[in-house]
Protein backbone atom coordinates (compact mmCIF):
# COMPACT_ATOMS: atom_id res chain seq x y z
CA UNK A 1 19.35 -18.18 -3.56
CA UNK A 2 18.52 -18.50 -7.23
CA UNK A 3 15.33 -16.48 -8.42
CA UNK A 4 15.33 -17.67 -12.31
CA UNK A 5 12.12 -18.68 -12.88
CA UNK A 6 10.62 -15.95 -10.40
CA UNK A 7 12.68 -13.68 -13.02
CA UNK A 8 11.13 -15.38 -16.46
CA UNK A 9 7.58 -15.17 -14.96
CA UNK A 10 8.73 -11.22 -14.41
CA UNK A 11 9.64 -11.21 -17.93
CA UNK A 12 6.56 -12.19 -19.19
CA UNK A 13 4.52 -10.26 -16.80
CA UNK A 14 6.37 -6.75 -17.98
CA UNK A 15 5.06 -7.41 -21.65
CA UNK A 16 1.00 -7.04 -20.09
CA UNK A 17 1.52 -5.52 -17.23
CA UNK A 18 2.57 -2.16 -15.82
CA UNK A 19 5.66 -3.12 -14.23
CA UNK A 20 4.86 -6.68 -14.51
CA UNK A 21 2.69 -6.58 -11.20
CA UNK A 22 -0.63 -5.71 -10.03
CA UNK A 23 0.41 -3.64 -6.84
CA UNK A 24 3.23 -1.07 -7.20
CA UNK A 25 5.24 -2.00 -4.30
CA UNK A 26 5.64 -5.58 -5.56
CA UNK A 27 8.04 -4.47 -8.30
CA UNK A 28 10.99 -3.97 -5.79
CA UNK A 29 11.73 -0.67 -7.88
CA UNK A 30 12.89 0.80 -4.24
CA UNK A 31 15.16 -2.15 -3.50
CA UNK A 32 15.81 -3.81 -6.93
CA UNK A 33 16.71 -7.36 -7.93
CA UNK A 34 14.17 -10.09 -8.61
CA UNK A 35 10.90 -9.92 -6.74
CA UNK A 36 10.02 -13.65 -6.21
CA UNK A 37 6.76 -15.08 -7.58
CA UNK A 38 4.40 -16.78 -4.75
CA UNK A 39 4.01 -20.58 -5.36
CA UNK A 40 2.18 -21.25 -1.64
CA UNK A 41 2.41 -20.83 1.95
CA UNK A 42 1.61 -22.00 4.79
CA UNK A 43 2.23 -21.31 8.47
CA UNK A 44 4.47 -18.93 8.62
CA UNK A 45 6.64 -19.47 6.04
CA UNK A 46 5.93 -18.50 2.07
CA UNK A 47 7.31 -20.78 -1.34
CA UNK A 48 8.51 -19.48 -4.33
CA UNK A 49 8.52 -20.17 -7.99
CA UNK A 50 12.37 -21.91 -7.38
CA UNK A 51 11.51 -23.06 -4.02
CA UNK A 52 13.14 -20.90 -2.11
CA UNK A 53 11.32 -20.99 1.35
CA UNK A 54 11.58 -17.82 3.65
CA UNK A 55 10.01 -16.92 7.24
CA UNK A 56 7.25 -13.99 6.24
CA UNK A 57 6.96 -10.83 8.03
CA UNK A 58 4.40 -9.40 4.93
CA UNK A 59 1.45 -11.61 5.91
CA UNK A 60 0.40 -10.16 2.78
CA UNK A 61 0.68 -7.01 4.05
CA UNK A 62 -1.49 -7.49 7.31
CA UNK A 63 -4.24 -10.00 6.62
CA UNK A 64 -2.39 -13.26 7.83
CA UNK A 65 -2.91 -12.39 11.60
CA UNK A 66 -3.19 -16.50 12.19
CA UNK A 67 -1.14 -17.53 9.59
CA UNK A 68 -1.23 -18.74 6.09
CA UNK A 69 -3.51 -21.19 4.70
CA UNK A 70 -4.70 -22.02 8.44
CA UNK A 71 -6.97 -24.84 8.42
CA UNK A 72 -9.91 -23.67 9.57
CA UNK A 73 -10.17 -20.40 7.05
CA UNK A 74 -9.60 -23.32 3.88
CA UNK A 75 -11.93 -25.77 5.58
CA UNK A 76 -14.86 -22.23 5.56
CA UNK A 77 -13.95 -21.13 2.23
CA UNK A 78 -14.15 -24.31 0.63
CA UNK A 79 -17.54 -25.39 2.04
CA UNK A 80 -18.68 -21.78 0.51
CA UNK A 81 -17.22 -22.24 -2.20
CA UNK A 82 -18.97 -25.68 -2.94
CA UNK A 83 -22.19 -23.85 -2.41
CA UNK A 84 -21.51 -21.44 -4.63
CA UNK A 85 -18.75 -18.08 -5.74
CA UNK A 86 -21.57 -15.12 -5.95
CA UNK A 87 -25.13 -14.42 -5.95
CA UNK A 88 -25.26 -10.72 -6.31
CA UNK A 89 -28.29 -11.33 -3.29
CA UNK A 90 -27.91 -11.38 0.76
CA UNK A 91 -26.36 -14.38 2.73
CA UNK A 92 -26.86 -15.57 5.88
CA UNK A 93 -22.43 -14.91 6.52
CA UNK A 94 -22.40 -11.48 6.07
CA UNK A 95 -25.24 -11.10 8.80
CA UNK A 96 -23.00 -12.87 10.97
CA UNK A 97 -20.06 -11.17 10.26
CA UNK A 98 -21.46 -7.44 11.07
CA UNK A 99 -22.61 -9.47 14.45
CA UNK A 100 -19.43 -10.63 15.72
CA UNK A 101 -17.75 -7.29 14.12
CA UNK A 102 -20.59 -5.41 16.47
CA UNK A 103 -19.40 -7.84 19.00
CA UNK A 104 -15.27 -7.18 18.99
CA UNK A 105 -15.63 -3.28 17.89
CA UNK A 106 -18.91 -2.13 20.06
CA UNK A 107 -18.35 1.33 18.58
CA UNK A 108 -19.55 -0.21 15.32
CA UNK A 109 -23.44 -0.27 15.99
CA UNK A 110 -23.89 -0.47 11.88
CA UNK A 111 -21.78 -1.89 9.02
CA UNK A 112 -21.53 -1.80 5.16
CA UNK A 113 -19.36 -4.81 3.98
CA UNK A 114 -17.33 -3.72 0.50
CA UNK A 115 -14.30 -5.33 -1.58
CA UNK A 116 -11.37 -3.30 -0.30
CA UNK A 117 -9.71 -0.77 2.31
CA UNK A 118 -9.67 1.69 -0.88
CA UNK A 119 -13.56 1.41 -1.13
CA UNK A 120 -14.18 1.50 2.67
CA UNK A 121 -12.47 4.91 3.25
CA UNK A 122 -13.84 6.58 0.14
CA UNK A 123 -17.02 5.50 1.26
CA UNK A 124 -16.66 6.93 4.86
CA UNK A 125 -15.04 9.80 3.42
CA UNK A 126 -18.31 10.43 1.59
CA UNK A 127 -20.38 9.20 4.51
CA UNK A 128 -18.97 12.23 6.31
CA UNK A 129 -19.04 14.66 4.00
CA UNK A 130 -22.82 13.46 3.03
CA UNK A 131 -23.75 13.94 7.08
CA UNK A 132 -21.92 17.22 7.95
CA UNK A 133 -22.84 19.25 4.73
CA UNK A 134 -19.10 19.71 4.68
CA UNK A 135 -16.33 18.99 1.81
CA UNK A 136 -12.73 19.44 3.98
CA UNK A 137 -10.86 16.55 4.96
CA UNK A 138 -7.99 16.59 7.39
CA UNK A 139 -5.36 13.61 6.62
CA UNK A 140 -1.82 13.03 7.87
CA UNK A 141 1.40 13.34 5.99
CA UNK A 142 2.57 9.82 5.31
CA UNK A 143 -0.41 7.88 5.84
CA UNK A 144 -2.25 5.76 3.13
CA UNK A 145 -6.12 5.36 3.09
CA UNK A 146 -5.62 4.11 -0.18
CA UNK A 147 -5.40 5.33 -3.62
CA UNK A 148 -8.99 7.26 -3.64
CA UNK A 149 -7.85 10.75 -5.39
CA UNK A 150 -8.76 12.42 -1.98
CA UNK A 151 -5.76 10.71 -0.13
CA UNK A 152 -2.84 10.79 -1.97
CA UNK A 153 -2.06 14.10 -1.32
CA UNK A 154 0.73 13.47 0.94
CA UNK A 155 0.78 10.16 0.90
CA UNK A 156 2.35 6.68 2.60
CA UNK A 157 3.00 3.64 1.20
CA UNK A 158 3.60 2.96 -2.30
CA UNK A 159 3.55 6.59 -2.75
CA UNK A 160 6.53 7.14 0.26
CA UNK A 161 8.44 4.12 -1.33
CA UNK A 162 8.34 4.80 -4.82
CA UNK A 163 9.32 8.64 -4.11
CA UNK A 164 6.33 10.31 -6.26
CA UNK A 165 4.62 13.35 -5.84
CA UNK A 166 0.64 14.15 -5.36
CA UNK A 167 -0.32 11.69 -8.33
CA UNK A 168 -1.37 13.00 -11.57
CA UNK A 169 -4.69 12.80 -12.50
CA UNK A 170 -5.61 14.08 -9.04
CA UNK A 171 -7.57 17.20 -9.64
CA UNK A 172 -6.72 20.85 -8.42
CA UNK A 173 -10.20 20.78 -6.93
CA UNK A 174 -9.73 17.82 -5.22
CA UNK A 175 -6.93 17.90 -3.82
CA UNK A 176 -7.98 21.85 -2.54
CA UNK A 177 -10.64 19.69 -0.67
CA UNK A 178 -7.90 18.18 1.81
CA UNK A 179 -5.65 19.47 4.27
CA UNK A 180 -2.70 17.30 5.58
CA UNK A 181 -0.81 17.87 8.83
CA UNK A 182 1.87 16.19 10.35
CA UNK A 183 1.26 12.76 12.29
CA UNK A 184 1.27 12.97 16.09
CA UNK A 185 1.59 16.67 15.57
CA UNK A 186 -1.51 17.56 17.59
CA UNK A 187 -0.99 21.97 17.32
CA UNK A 188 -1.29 21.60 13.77
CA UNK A 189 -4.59 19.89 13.72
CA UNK A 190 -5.55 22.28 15.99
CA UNK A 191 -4.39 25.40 13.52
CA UNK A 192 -6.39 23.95 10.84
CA UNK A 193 -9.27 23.91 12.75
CA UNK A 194 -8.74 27.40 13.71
CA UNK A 195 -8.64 28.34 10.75
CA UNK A 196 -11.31 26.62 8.82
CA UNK A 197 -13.24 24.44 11.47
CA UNK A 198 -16.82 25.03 10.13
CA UNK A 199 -15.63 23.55 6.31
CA UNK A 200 -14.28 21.01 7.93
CA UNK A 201 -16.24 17.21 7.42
CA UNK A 202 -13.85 14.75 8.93
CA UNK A 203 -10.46 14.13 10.06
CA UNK A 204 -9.03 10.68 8.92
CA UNK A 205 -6.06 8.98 11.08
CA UNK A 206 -4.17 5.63 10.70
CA UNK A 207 -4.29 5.09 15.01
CA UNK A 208 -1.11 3.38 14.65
CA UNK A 209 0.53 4.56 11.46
CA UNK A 210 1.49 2.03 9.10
CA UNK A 211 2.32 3.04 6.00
CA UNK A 212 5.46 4.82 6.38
CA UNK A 213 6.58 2.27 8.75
CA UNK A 214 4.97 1.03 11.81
CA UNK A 215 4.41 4.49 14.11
CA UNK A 216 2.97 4.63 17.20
CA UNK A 217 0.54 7.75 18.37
CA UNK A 218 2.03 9.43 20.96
CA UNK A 219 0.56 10.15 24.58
CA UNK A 220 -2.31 12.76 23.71
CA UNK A 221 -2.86 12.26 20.62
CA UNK A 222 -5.47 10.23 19.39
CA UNK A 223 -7.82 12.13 23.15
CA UNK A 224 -6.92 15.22 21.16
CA UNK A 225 -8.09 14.31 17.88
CA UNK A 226 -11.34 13.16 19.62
CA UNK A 227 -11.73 16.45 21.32
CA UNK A 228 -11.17 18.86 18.18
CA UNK A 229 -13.79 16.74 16.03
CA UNK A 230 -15.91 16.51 19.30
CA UNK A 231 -15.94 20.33 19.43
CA UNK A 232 -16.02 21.55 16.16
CA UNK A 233 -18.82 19.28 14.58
CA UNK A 234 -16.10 16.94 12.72
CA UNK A 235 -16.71 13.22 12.95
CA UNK A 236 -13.73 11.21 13.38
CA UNK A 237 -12.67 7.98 11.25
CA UNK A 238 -10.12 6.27 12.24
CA UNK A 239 -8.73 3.49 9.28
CA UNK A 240 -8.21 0.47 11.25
CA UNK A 241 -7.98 -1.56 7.66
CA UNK A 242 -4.39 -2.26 9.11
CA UNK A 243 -4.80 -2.21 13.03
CA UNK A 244 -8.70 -3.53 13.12
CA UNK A 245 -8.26 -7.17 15.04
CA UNK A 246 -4.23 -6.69 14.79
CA UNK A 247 -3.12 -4.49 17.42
CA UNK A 248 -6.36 -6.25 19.60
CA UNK A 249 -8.96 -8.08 19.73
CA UNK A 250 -10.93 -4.90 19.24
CA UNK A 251 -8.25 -3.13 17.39
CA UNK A 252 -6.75 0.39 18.44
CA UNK A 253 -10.04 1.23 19.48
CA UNK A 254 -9.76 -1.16 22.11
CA UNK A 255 -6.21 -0.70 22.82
CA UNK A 256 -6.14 3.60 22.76
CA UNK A 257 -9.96 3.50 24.33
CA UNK A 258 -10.63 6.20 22.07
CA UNK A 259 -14.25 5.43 19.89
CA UNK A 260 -14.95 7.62 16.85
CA UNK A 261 -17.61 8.21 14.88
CA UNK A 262 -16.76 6.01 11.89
CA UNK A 263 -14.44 2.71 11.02
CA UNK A 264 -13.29 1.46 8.18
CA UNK A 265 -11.51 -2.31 7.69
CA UNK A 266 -9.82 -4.75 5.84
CA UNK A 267 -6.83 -6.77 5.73
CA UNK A 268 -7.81 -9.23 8.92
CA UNK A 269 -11.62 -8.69 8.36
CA UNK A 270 -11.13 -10.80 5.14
CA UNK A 271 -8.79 -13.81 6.63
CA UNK A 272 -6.75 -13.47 3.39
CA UNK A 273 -9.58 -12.53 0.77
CA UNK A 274 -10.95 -9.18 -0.82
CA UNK A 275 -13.10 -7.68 1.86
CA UNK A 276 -12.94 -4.10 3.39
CA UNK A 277 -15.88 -2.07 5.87
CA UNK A 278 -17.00 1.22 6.68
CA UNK A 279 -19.18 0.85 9.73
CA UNK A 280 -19.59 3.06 13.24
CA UNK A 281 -22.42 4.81 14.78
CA UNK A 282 -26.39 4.36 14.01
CA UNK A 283 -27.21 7.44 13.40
CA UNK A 284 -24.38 8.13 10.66
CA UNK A 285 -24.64 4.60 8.99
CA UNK A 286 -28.52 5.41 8.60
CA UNK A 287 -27.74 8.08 6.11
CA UNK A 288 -26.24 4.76 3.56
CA UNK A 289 -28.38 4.03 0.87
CA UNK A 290 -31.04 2.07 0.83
CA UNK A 291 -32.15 4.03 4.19
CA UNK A 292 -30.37 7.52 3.25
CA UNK A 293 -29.26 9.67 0.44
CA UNK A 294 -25.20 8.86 0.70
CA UNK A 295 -25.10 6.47 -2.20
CA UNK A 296 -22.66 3.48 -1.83
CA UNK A 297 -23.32 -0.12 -3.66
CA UNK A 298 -20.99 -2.93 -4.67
CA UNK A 299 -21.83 -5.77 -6.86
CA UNK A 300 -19.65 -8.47 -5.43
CA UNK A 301 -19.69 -6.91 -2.19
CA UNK A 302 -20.31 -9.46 0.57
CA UNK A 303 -19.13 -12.21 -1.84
CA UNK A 304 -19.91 -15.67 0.03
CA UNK A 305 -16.68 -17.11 0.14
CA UNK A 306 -14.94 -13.47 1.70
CA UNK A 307 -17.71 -13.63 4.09
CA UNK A 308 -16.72 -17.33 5.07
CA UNK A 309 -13.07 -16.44 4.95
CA UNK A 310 -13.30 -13.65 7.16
CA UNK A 311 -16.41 -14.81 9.61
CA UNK A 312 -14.15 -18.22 10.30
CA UNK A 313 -11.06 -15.93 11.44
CA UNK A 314 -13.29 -13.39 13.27
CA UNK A 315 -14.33 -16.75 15.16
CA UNK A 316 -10.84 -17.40 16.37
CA UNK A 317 -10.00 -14.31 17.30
CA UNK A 318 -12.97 -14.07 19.21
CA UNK A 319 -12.56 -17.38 21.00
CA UNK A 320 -8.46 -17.79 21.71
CA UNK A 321 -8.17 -16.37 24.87
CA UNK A 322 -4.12 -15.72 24.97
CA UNK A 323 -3.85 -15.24 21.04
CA UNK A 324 -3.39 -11.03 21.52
CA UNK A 325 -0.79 -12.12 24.57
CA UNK A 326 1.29 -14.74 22.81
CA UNK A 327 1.45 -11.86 19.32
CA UNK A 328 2.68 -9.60 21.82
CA UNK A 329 5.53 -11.57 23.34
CA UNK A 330 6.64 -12.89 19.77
CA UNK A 331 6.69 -9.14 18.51
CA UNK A 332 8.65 -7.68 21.43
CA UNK A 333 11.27 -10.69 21.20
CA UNK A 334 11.83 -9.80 17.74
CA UNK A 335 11.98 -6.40 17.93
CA UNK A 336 14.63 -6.63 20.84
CA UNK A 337 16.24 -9.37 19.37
CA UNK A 338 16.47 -7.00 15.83
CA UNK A 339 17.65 -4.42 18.12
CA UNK A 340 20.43 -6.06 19.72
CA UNK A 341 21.86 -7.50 16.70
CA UNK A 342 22.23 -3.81 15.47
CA UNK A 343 23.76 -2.67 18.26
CA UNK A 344 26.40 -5.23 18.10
CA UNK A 345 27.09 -4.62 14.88
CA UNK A 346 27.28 -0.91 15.76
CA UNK A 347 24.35 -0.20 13.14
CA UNK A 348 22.34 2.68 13.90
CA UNK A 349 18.31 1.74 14.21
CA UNK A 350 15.33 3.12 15.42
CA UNK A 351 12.29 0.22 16.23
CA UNK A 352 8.78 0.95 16.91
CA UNK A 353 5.81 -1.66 17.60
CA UNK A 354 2.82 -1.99 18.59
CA UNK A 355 2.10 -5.40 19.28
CA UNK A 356 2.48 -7.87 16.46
CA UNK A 357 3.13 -4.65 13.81
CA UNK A 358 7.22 -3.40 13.41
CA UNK A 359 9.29 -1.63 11.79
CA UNK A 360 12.82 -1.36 12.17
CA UNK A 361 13.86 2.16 10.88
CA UNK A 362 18.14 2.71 9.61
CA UNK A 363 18.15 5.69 11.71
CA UNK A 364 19.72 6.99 14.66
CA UNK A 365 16.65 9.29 15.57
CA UNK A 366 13.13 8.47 17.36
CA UNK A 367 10.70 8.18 14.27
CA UNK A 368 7.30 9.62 14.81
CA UNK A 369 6.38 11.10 11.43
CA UNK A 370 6.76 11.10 7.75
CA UNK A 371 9.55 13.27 8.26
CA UNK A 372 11.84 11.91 10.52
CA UNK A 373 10.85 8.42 8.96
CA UNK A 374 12.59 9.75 5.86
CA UNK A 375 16.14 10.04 7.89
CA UNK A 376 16.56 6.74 7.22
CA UNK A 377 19.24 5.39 5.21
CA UNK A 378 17.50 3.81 2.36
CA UNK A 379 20.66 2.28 0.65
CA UNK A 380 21.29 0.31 3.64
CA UNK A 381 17.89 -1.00 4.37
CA UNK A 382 17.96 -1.93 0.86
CA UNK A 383 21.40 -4.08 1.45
CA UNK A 384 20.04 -5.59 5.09
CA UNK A 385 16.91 -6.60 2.64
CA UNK A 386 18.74 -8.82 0.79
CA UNK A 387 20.94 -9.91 3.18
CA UNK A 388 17.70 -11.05 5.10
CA UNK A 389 15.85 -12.29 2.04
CA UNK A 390 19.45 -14.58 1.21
CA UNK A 391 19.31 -16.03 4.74
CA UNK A 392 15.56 -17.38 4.16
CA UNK A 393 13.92 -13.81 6.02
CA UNK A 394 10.90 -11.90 3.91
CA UNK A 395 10.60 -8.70 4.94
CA UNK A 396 8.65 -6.30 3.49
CA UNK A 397 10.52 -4.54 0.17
CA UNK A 398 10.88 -0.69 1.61
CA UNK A 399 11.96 1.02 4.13
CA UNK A 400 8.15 2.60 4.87
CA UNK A 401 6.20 -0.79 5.61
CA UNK A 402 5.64 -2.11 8.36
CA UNK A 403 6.17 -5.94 9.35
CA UNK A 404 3.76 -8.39 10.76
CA UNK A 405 4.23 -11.14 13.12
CA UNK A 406 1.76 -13.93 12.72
CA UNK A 407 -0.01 -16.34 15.46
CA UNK A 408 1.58 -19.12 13.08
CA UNK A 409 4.99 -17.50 14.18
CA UNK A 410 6.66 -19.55 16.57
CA UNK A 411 9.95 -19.38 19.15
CA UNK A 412 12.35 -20.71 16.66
CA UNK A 413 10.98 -18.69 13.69
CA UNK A 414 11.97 -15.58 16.04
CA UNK A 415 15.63 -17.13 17.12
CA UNK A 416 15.84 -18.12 13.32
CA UNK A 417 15.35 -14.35 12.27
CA UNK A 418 17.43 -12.83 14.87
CA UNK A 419 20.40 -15.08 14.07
CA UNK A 420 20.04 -14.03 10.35
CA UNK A 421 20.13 -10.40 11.56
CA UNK A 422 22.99 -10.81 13.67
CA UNK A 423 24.89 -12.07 10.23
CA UNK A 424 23.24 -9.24 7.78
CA UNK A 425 23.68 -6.14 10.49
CA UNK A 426 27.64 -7.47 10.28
CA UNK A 427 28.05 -7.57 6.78
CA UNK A 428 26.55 -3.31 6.43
């Protein structure tokens, strides 16, 4: 494939931008070559700047649950859109969105609609903090709520890809106000409660880890987490701004039957546009501004034509029966179809899924934290990358993302895949 105009546009956007992109991660630094500029998409399938045309597994990094550009989301927006961009005043939408979000999550009795994931869990963050009269918050080595000072100590993602530290211009004091712990490593929750239980305002948990690759909780985990909050006078959050309306209809609340005290959202909750949520129990969401002291306010925040996006692929969720079933099926053929064109290749891999989210790992060993997700041959993800992206295949660029299959997906987009992993797995 030829990427030269996708390389002049990079060109011109290193001149006024830091690293010519708007997102860290979309600078390929971790795998190099050209990243290639977005023209469209559709379906399933994305268009670049040369018109290269590849089967997407970003989704744009989760939000594409049904697809790009589906009909029914542009037919919404663009009737909003007609009526007007923003009003800075309440709409009719965004009532109806916290009603069918009430009506999928039933955990959330009380939502605040804002413009990102970012804004969502620094607002719970300081929801829980602002209830509790505490200031510690417990986080998880390797996950990414974000890039609120508070959580990249630690930290997934970008952060994991790119190889940096704690960032800079995160304060001593706060980054003395959280304490991190190992994913899925329950006994070291439980230590830091121990230890400093009563200080303690919140613990904060990807439910199914996402941002250092798609990692599942194991058996135990996610009741445990519940119990040591439960018992110690900690409210849970769990960030479903990945797994919310991904992993099902309900999200990993549903799936785990776990509820904790506080949400937060984005991603699918938009359909595609800005839009993130912080939203749980009564009792805490009372304590927002205008009805409580815990200040939180956004000017464009449920924007009319986010609120359309988002309500019209709510609705389909909602109403497709066997949508949840057929992501399933698609994600574990993929995953064992990735997996079997490894073995016969005689690559070493690791996959873990949880329904339509993957990730498969160049390692030999079970991954189940930051840690052992870091045994993973980077170099040779890096050359499988390309190899995929040359056969027509988008995955995401680093080893510690995780992959999405889309409702748009079909049979032959799976087969398709598989048969260009059968060729890249021979030539490592």
């Amino acid at each position: 494939m030829r990427f030269e105009r996708s390389q002049a546009l990079l060109e011109r956007a290193l001149a006024h931008m830091p690293g010519g992109v708007n997102s860290p991660v979309r600078a390929y630094r971790a795998v190099g070559g050209t990243p290639p500029f977005i023209r469209r998409a559709a379906g399933a399938r994305v268009y670049d700047e040369d018109g290269n045309e590849f089967i997407d597994y970003l989704g744009s990094w989760g939000p594409m649950l049904l697809g790009h550009a589906h009909p029914e989301v542009v037919e919404a927006v663009t009737r909003a859109a007609v009526d007007g961009m923003s009003f800075g005043a309440s709409t009719e939408r965004e009532v109806l969105l916290a009603e069918r979000v009430a009506e999928l999550v039933p955990s959330v009795e009380k939502i605040r609609m804002v413009n990102s994931g970012t804004e969502a869990t620094m607002s719970a963050v300081r929801l829980a903090r602002g209830v509790t009269g505490r200031d510690l918050l417990i986080k998880f080595e390797g996950g990414y709520h974000g890039h609120g000072d508070s959580f990249l100590i630690r930290a997934g993602s970008g952060v994991a890809t790119l190889g940096l530290p704690d960032s800079p211009g995160v304060t001593a004091g706060t980054a003395a106000g959280t304490l991190t712990a190992p994913y899925n490593d329950l006994a070291a929750v439980k230590d830091l409660f121990d230890a400093r239980g009563r200080e303690v305002a919140a613990v904060i948990v990807e439910p199914v880890a996402g941002n250092m690759g798609c990692v599942p909780p194991v058996t135990g985990f996610l009741d445990g987490l519940r119990e040591l909050c439960t018992s110690h006078g900690a409210l849970l959050i769990f960030d479903e701004v990945m797994t919310g309306f991904r992993v099902a209809r309900g999200g990993a609340a549903e799936r785990y039957g776990i509820a904790p005290d506080l949400f937060t959202f984005g991603k699918v909750i938009g359909g595609g546009l800005p839009v993130g949520a912080f939203g749980g129990r009564g009792a805490l969401m009372d304590a927002v501004a205008p009805d409580g002291p815990v200040y939180q306010a956004g000017t464009l925040a449920g924007n009319p034509l986010a609120m359309a996006a988002g309500l019209a692929t709510l609705d389909i969720i909602a109403r497709e029966e066997d949508l949840f079933d057929r992501l399933e099926d698609l994600g574990r053929k993929l995953v064992l179809g990735l997996e079997a064109a490894a073995e016969a290749a005689g690559v070493a891999t690791t996959s873990n899924r949880v329904g339509s989210m993957f990730t498969s790992f160049m390692t030999g060993r079970p991954v189940r934290d930051l840690a052992s997700a870091k045994t993973c041959d980077k170099g040779r993800f890096t050359r499988f990358f390309h190899l995929m992206l040359e056969r027509g295949v988008a995955l995401a660029p680093s080893q510690f993302e995780s992959g999405f299959v889309s409702a748009a997906h079909t049979e032959e987009d799976v087969a398709a895949t598989v048969a260009a992993a059968r060729e890249s797995f021979a030539r490592l």
